[in-house]
Structure formats: structure tokens, C-alpha cells
PDB file of N, CA and C in Angstrom:
ATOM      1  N   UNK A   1       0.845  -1.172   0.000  1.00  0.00           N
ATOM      2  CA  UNK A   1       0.000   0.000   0.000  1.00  0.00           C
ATOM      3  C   UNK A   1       0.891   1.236   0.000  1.00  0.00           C
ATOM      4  N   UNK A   2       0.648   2.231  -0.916  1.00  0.00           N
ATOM      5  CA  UNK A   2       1.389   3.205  -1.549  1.00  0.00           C
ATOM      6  C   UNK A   2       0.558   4.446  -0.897  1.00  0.00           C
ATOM      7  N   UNK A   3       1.140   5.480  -0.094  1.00  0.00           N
ATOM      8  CA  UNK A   3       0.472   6.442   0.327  1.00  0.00           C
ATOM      9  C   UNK A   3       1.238   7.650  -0.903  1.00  0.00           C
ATOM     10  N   UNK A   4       0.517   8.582  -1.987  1.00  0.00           N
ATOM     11  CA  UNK A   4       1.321   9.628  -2.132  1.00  0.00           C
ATOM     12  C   UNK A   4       0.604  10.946  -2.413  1.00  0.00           C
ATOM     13  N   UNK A   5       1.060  12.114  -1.707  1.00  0.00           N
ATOM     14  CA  UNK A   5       0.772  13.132  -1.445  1.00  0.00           C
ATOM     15  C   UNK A   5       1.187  13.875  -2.904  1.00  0.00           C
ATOM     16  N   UNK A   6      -0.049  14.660  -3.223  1.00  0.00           N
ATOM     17  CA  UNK A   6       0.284  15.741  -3.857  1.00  0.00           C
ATOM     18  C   UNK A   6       0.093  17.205  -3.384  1.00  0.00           C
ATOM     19  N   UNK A   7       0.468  18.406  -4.369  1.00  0.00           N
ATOM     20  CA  UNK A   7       0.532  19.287  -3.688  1.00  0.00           C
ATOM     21  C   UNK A   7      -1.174  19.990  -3.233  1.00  0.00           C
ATOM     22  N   UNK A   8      -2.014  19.587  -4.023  1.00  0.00           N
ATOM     23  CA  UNK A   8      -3.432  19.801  -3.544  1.00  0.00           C
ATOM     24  C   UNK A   8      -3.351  18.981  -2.082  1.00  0.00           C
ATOM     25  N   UNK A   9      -3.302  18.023  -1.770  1.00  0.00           N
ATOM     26  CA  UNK A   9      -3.200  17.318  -0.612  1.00  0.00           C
ATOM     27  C   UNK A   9      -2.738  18.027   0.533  1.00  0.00           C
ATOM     28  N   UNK A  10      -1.451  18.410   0.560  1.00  0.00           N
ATOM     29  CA  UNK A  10      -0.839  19.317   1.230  1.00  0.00           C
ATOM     30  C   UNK A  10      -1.646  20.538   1.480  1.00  0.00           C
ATOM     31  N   UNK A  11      -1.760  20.820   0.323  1.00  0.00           N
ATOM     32  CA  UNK A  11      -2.544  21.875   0.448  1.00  0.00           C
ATOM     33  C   UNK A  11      -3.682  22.216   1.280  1.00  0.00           C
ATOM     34  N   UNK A  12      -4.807  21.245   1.093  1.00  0.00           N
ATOM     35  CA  UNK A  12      -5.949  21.002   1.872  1.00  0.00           C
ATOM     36  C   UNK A  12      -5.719  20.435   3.017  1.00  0.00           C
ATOM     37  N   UNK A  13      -4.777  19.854   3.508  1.00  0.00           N
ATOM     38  CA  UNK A  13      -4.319  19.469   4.589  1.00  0.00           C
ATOM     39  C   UNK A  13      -3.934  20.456   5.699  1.00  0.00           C
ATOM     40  N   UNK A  14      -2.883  21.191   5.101  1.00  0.00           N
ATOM     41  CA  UNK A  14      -2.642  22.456   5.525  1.00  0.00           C
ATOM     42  C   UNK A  14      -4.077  23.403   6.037  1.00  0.00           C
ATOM     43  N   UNK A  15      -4.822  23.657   5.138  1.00  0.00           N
ATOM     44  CA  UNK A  15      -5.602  24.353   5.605  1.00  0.00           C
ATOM     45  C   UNK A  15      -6.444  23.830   6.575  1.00  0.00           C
ATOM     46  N   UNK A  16      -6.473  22.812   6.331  1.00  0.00           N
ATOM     47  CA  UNK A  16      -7.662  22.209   7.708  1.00  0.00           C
ATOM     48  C   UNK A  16      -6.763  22.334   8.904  1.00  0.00           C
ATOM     49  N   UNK A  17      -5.382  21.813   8.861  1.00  0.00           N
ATOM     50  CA  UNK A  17      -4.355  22.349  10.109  1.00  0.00           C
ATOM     51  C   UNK A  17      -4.982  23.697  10.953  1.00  0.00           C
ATOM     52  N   UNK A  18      -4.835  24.923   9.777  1.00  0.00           N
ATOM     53  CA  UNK A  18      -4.590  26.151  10.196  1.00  0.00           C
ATOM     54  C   UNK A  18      -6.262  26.430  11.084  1.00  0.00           C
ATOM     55  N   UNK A  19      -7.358  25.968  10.018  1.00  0.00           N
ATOM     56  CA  UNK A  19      -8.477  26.168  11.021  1.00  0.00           C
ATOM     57  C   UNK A  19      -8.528  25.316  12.655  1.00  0.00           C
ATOM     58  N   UNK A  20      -8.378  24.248  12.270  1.00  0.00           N
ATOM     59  CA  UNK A  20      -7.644  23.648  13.891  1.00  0.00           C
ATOM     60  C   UNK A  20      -6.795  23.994  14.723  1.00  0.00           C
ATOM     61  N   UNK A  21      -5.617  24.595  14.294  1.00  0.00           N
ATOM     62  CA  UNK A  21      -4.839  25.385  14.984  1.00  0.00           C
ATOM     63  C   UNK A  21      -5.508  26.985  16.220  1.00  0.00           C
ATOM     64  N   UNK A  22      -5.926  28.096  14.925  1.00  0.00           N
ATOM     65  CA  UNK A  22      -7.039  29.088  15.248  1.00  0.00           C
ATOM     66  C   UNK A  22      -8.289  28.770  16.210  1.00  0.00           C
ATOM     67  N   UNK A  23      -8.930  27.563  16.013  1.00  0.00           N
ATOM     68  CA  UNK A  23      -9.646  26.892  16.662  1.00  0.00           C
ATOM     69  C   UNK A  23      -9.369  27.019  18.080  1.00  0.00           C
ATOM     70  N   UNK A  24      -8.368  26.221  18.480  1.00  0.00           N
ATOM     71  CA  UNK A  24      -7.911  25.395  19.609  1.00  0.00           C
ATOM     72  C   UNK A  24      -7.323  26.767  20.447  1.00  0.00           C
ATOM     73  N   UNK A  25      -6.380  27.558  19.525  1.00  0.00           N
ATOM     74  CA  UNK A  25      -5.582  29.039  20.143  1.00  0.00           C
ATOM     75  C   UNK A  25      -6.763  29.399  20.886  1.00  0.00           C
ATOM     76  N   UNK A  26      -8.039  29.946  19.752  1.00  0.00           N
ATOM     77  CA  UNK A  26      -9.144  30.466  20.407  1.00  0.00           C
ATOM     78  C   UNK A  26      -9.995  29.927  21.864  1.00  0.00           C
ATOM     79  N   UNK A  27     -10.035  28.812  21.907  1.00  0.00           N
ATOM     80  CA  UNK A  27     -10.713  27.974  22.637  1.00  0.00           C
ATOM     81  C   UNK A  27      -9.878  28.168  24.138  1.00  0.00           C
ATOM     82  N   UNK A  28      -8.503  27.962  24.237  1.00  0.00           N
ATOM     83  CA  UNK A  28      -7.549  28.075  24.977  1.00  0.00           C
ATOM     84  C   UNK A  28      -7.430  29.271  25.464  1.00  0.00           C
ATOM     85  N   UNK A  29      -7.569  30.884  24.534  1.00  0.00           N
ATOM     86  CA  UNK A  29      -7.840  31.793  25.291  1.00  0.00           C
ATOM     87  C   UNK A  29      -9.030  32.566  25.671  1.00  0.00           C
ATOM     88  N   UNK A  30     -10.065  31.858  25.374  1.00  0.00           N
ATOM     89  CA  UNK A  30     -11.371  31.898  25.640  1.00  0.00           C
ATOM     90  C   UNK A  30     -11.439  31.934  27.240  1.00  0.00           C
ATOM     91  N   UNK A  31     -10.859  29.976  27.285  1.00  0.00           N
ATOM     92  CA  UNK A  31     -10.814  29.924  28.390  1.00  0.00           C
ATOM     93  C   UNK A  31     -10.096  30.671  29.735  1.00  0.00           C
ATOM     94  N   UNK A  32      -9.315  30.396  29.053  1.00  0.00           N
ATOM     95  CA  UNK A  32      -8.249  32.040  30.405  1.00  0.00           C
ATOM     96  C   UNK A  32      -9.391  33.305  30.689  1.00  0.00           C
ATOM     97  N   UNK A  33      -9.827  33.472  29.257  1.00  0.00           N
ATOM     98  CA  UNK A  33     -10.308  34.574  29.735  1.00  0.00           C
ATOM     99  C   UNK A  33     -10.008  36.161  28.768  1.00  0.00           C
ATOM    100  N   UNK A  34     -10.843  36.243  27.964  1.00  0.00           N
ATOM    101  CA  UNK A  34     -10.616  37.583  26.771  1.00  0.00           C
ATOM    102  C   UNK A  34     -11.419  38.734  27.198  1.00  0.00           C
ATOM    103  N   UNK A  35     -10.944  39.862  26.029  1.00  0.00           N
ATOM    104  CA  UNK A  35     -11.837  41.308  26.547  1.00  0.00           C
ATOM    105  C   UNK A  35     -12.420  41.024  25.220  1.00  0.00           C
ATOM    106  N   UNK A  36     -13.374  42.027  24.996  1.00  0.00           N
ATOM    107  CA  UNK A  36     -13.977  42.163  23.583  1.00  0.00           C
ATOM    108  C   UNK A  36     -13.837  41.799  22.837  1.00  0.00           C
ATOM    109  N   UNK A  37     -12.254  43.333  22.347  1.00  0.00           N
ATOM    110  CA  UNK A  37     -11.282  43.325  21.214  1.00  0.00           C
ATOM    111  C   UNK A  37     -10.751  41.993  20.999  1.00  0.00           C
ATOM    112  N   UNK A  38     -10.368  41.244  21.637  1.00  0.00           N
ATOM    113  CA  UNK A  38      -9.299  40.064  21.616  1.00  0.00           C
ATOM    114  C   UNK A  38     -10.658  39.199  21.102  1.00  0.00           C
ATOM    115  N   UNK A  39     -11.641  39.134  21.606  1.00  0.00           N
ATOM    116  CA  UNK A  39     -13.018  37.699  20.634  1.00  0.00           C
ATOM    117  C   UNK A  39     -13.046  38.509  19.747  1.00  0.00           C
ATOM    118  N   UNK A  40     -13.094  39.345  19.213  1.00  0.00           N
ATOM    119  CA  UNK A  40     -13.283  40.270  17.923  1.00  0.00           C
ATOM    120  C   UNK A  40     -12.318  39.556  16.753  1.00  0.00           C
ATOM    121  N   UNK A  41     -11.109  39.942  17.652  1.00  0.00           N
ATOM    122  CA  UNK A  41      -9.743  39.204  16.826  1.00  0.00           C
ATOM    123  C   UNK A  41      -9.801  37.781  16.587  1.00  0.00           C
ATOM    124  N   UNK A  42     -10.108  37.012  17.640  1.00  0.00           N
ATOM    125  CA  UNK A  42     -10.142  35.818  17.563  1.00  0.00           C
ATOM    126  C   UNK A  42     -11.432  35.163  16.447  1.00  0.00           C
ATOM    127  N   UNK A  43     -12.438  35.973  16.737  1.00  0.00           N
ATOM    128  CA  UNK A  43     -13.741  34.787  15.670  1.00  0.00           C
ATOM    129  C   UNK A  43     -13.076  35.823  14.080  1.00  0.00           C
ATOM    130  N   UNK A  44     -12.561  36.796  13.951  1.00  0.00           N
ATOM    131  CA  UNK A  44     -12.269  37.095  12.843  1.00  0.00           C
ATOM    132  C   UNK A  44     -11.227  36.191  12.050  1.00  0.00           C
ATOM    133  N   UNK A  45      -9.972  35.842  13.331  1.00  0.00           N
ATOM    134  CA  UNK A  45      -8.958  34.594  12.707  1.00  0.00           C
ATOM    135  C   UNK A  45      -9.508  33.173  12.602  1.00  0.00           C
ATOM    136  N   UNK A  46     -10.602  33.310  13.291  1.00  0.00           N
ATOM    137  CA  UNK A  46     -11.763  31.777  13.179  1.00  0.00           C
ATOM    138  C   UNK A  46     -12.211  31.398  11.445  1.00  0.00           C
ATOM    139  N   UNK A  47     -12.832  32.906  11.482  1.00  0.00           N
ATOM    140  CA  UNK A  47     -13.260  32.996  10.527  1.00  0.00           C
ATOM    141  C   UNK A  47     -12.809  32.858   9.107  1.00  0.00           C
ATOM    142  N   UNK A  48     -11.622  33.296   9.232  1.00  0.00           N
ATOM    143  CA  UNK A  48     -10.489  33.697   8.115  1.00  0.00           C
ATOM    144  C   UNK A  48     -10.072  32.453   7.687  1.00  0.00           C
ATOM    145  N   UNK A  49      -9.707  31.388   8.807  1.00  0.00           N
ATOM    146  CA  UNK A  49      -8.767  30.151   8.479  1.00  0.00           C
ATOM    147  C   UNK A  49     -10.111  29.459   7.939  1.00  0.00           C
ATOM    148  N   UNK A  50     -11.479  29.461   8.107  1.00  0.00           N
ATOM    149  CA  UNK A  50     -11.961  28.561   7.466  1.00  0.00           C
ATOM    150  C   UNK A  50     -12.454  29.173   6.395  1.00  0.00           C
ATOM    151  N   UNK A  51     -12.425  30.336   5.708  1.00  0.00           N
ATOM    152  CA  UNK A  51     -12.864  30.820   4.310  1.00  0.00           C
ATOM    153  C   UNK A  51     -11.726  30.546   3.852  1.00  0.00           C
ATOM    154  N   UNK A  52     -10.251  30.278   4.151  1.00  0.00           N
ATOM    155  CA  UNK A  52      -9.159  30.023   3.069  1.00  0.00           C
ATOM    156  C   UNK A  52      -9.293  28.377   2.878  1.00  0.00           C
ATOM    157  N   UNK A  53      -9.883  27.313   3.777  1.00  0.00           N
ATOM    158  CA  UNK A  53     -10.065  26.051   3.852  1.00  0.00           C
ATOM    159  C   UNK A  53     -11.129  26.047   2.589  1.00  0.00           C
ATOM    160  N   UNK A  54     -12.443  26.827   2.478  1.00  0.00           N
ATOM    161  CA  UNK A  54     -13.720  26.556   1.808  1.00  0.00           C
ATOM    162  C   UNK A  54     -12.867  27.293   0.347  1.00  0.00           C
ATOM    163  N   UNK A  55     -12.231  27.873   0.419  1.00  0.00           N
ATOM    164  CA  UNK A  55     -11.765  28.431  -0.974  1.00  0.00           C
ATOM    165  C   UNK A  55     -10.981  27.478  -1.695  1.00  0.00           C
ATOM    166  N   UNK A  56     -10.011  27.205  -0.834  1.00  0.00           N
ATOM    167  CA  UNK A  56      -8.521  25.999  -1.028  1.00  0.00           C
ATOM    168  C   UNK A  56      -9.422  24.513  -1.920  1.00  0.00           C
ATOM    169  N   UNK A  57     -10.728  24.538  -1.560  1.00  0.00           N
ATOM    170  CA  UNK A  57     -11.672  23.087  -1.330  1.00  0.00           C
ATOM    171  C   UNK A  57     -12.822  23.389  -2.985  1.00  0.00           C
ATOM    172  N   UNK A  58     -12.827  24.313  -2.966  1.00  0.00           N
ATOM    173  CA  UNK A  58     -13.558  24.634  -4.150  1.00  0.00           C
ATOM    174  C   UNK A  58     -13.232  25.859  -5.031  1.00  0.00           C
ATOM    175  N   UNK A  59     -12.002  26.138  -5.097  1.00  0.00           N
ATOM    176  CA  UNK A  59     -11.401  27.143  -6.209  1.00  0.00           C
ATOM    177  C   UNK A  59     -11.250  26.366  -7.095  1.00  0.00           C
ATOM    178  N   UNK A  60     -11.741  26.774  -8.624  1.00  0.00           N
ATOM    179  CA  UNK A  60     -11.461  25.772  -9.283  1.00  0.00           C
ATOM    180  C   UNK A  60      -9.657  25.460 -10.118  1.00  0.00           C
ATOM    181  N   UNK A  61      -8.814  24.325 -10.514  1.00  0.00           N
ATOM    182  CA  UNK A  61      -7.642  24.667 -10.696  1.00  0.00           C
ATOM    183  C   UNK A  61      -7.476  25.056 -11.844  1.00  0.00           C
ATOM    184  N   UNK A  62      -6.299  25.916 -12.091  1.00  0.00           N
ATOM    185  CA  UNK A  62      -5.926  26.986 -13.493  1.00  0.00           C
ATOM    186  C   UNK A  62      -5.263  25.990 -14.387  1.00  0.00           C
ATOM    187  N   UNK A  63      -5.329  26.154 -15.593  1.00  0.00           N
ATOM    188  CA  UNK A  63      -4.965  25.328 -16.441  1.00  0.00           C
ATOM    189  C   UNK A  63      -3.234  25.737 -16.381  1.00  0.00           C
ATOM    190  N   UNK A  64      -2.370  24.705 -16.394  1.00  0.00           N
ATOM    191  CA  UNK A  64      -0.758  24.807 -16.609  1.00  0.00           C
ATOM    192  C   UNK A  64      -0.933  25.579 -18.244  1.00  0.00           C
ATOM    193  N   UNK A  65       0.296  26.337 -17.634  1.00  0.00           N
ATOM    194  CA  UNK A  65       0.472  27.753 -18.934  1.00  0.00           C
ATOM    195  C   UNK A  65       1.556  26.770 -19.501  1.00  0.00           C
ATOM    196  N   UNK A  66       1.125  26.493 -21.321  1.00  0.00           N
ATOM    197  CA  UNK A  66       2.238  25.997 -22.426  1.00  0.00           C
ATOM    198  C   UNK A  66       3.600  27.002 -22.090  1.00  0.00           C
ATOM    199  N   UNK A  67       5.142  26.391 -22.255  1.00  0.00           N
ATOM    200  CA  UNK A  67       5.797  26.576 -22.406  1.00  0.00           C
ATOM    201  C   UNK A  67       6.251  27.147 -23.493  1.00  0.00           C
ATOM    202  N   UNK A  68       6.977  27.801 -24.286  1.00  0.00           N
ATOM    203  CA  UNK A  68       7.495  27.772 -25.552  1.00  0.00           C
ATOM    204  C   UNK A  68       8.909  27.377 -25.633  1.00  0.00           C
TER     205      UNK A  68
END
């Protein structure tokens, strides 16, 4: 059994990372304890990592440009 990664793979991989990452940061300083500004910041970086996940997931891919 042959596992192989391409760079879409990575790619989408990556991004699901980054929303999990943002996620968990958030969750962690939730818990401590935030002011406003800082949940402001935080559901905005919430937000952000999963519109680059939903983009990464359905952008469609560009055709490779001919060489000459």
C-alpha cells in the first residue's frame, strides 16, 4: 500500500491544520479569559482560516500555462 501526497493534498491538509490550529488558540484563550477586542480578533482569525479552507476546497484549478 502506496500512500502519495500531492501538492493539492498538502494543500488542503494544511488548511484544515490552520483552522484547527485558530480553533484550539481560540478555545484556549477563551478559556483564560478575553476582553472584547481580543473575541473580535479571535472569531475574525476563526473565521479567516476557514474561508481560506472553503476556498482551497472549491477554487477551481488553473490550467498549466504551455511553455514555448
Amino acid at each position: 500500500m502506496k500512500f502519495e501526497f500531492t501538492t493539492k493534498d498538502l494543500i488542503e491538509w494544511g488548511s484544515a491544520g490552520l483552522v484547527f490550529l485558530s480553533g484550539a488558540m481560540t478555545g484556549h484563550y477563551a478559556a483564560i479569559g478575553m476582553n472584547a477586542v481580543q473575541w473580535a480578533g479571535a472569531a475574525a482569525a476563526v473565521l479567516g482560516s476557514v474561508t481560506v479552507a472553503v476556498a482551497v476546497r472549491v477554487w477551481p484549478p488553473q490550467p498549466a500555462k504551455a511553455e514555448d
